[in-house]
Protein backbone atom coordinates (compact mmCIF):
# COMPACT_ATOMS: atom_id res chain seq x y z
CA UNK A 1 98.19 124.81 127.50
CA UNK A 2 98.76 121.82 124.73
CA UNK A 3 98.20 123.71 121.70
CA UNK A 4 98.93 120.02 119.35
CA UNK A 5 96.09 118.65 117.67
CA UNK A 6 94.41 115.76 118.71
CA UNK A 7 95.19 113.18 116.35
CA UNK A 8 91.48 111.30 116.80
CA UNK A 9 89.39 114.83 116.58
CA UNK A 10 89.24 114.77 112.77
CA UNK A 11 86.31 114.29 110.58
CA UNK A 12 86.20 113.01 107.06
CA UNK A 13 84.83 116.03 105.20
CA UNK A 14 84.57 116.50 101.21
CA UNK A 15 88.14 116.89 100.28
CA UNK A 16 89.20 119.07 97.38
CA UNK A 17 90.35 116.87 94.50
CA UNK A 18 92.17 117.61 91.79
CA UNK A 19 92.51 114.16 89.63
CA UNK A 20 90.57 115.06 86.12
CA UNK A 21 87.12 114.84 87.78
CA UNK A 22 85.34 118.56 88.79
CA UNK A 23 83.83 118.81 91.86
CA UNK A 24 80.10 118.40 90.79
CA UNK A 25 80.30 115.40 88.47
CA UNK A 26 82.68 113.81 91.81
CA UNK A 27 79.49 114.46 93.80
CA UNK A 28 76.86 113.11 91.15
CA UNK A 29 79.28 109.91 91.05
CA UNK A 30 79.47 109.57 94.65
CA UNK A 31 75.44 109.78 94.71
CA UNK A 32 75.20 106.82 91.85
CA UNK A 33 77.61 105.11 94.22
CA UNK A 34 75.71 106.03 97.80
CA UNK A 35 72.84 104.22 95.65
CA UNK A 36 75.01 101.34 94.36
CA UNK A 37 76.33 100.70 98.21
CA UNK A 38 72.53 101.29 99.70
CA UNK A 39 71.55 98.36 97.20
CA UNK A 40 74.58 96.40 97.83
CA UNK A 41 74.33 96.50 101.75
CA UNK A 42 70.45 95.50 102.02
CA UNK A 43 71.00 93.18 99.58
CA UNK A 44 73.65 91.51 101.52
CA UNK A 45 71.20 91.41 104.25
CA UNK A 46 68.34 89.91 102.40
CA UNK A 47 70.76 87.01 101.28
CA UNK A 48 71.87 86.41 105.01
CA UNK A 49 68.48 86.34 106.10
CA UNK A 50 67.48 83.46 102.95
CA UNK A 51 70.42 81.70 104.01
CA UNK A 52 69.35 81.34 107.70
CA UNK A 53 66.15 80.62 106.44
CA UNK A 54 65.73 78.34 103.50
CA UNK A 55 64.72 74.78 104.26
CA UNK A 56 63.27 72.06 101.24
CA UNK A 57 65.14 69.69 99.11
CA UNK A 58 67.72 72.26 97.52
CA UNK A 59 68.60 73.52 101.37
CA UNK A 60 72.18 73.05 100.64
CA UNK A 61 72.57 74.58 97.33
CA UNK A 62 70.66 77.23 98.41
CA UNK A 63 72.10 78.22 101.43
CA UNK A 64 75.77 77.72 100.14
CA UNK A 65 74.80 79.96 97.16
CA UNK A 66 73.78 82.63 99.53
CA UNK A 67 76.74 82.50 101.71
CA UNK A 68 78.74 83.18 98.88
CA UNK A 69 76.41 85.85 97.93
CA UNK A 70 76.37 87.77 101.41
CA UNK A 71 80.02 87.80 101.28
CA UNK A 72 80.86 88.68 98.09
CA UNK A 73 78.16 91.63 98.61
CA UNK A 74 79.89 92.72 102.03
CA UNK A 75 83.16 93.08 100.70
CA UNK A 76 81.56 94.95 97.78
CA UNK A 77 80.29 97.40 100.26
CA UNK A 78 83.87 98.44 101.43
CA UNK A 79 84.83 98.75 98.08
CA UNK A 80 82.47 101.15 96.92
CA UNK A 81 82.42 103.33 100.01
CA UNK A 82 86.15 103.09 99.64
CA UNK A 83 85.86 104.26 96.14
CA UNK A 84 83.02 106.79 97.83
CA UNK A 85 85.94 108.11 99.85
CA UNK A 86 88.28 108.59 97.05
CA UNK A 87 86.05 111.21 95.18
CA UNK A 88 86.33 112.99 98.65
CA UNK A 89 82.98 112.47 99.93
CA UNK A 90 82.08 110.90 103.35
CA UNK A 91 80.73 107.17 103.12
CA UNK A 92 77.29 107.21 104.63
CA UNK A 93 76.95 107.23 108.20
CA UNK A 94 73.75 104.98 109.31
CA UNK A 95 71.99 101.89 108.06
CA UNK A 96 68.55 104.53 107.62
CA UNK A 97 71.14 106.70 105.30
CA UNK A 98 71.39 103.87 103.42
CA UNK A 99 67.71 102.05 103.35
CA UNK A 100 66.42 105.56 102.61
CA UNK A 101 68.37 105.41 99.11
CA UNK A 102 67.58 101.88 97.92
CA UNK A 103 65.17 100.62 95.42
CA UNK A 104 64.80 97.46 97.61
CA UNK A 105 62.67 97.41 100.52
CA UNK A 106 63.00 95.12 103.90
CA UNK A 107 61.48 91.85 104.38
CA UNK A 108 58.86 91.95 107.59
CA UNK A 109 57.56 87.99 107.22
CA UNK A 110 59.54 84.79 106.82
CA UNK A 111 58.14 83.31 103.47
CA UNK A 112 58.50 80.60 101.68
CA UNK A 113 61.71 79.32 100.09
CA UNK A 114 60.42 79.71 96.73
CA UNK A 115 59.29 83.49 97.56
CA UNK A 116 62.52 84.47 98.97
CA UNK A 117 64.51 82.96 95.88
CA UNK A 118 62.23 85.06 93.38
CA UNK A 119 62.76 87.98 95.36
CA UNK A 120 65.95 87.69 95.42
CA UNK A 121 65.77 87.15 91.99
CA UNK A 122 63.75 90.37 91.40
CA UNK A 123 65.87 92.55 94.04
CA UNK A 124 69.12 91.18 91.94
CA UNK A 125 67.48 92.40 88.45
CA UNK A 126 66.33 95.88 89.79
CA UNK A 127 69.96 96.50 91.45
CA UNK A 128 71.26 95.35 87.81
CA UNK A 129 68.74 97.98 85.98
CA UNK A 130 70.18 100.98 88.29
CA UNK A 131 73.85 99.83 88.05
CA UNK A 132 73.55 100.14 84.29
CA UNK A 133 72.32 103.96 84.46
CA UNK A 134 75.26 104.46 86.95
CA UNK A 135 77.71 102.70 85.09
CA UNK A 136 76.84 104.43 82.05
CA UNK A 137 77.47 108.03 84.00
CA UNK A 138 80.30 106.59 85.74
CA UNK A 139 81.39 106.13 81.53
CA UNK A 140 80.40 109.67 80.30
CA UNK A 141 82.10 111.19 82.69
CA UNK A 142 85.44 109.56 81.90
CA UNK A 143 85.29 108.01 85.32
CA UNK A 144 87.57 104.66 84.46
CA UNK A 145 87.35 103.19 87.93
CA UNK A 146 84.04 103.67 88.87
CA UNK A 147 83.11 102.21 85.86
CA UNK A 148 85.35 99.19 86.02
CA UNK A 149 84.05 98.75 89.25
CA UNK A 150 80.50 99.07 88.24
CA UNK A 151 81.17 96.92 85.90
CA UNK A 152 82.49 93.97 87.91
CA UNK A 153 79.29 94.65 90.16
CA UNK A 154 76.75 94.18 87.22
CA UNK A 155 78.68 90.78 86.79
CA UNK A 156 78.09 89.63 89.91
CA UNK A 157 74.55 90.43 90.13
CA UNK A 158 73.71 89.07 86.48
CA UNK A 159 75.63 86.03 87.52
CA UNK A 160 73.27 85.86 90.56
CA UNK A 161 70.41 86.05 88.95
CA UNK A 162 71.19 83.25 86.78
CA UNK A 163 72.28 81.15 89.18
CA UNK A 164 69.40 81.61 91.28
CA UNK A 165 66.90 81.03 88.52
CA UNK A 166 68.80 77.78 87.50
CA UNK A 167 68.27 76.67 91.07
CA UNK A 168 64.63 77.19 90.85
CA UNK A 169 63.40 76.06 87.66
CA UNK A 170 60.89 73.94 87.21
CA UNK A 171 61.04 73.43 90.84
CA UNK A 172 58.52 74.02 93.59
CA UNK A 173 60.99 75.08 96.29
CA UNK A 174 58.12 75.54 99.12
């Protein structure tokens, strides 16, 4: 009988840690992040899905924008379910794991260009508004990279918002 371990039957479990942050305030930061990469992930798929699907007179701007939005937001993902994994928790497992945490919700109709840009617009916002509570926890807690990394994530998404709303002023984008 082969008594070695198989080298594939291991699970990521939560890992005992011992870097300066306990145990419980690892697992409330890891929940602020679960949030942060539930936001960031549907987020990234609400851009892709206003790229594919933008059409008027600012087509290109609009769906070049967005591109760089979905990407930027994807490889955000990794890096906060990498950071996720660092404070010794498993990274969420399923897209519902993740939908079920968000503040955004799914689109269900194609609208208008100018509807998807303002909800974009709002989704951007309300992601900004629960980074900030995070980010401020992330701070408390002495938590330097989380919060630097927060951080650099409420950039992004106030720079989106800005960008998108100079896009769309004083335009009718429908």
């Amino acid at each position: 009988m082969n008594t070695s371990l198989n080298v594939m039957d291991v699970r990521p479990e939560v890992e005992p840690i011992d870097t300066g942050l306990n145990e419980k305030n690892r697992k409330e930061l890891s929940s602020h992040l679960r949030l942060a990469l539930a936001d960031t992930v549907l987020l990234m798929l609400k851009s892709q899905v206003v790229h594919w699907n933008v059409v008027g007179p600012l087509f290109v701007p609009l769906h070049e924008l967005t591109e760089q939005h979905y990407q930027d937001l994807f490889k955000a993902a990794d890096v906060i379910a990498e950071r996720i994994r660092a404070l010794g928790f498993p990274a969420p497992v399923n897209l519902q794991n993740l939908s079920d945490k968000s503040a955004l919700f799914e689109e269900s109709t194609i609208r208008t260009t100018q509807a998807m840009v303002e909800q974009l617009i709002n989704d951007h916002e309300r992601v900004v508004r629960a980074l900030r509570d995070s980010t401020k926890f992330a701070d408390k807690q002495d938590d330097f990279v989380t919060h630097d990394l927060l951080t650099q994530r409420l950039s992004f998404h106030e720079k989106a918002v800005w960008m998108l709303r100079a896009i769309s002023a004083n335009t009718d984008l429908t």
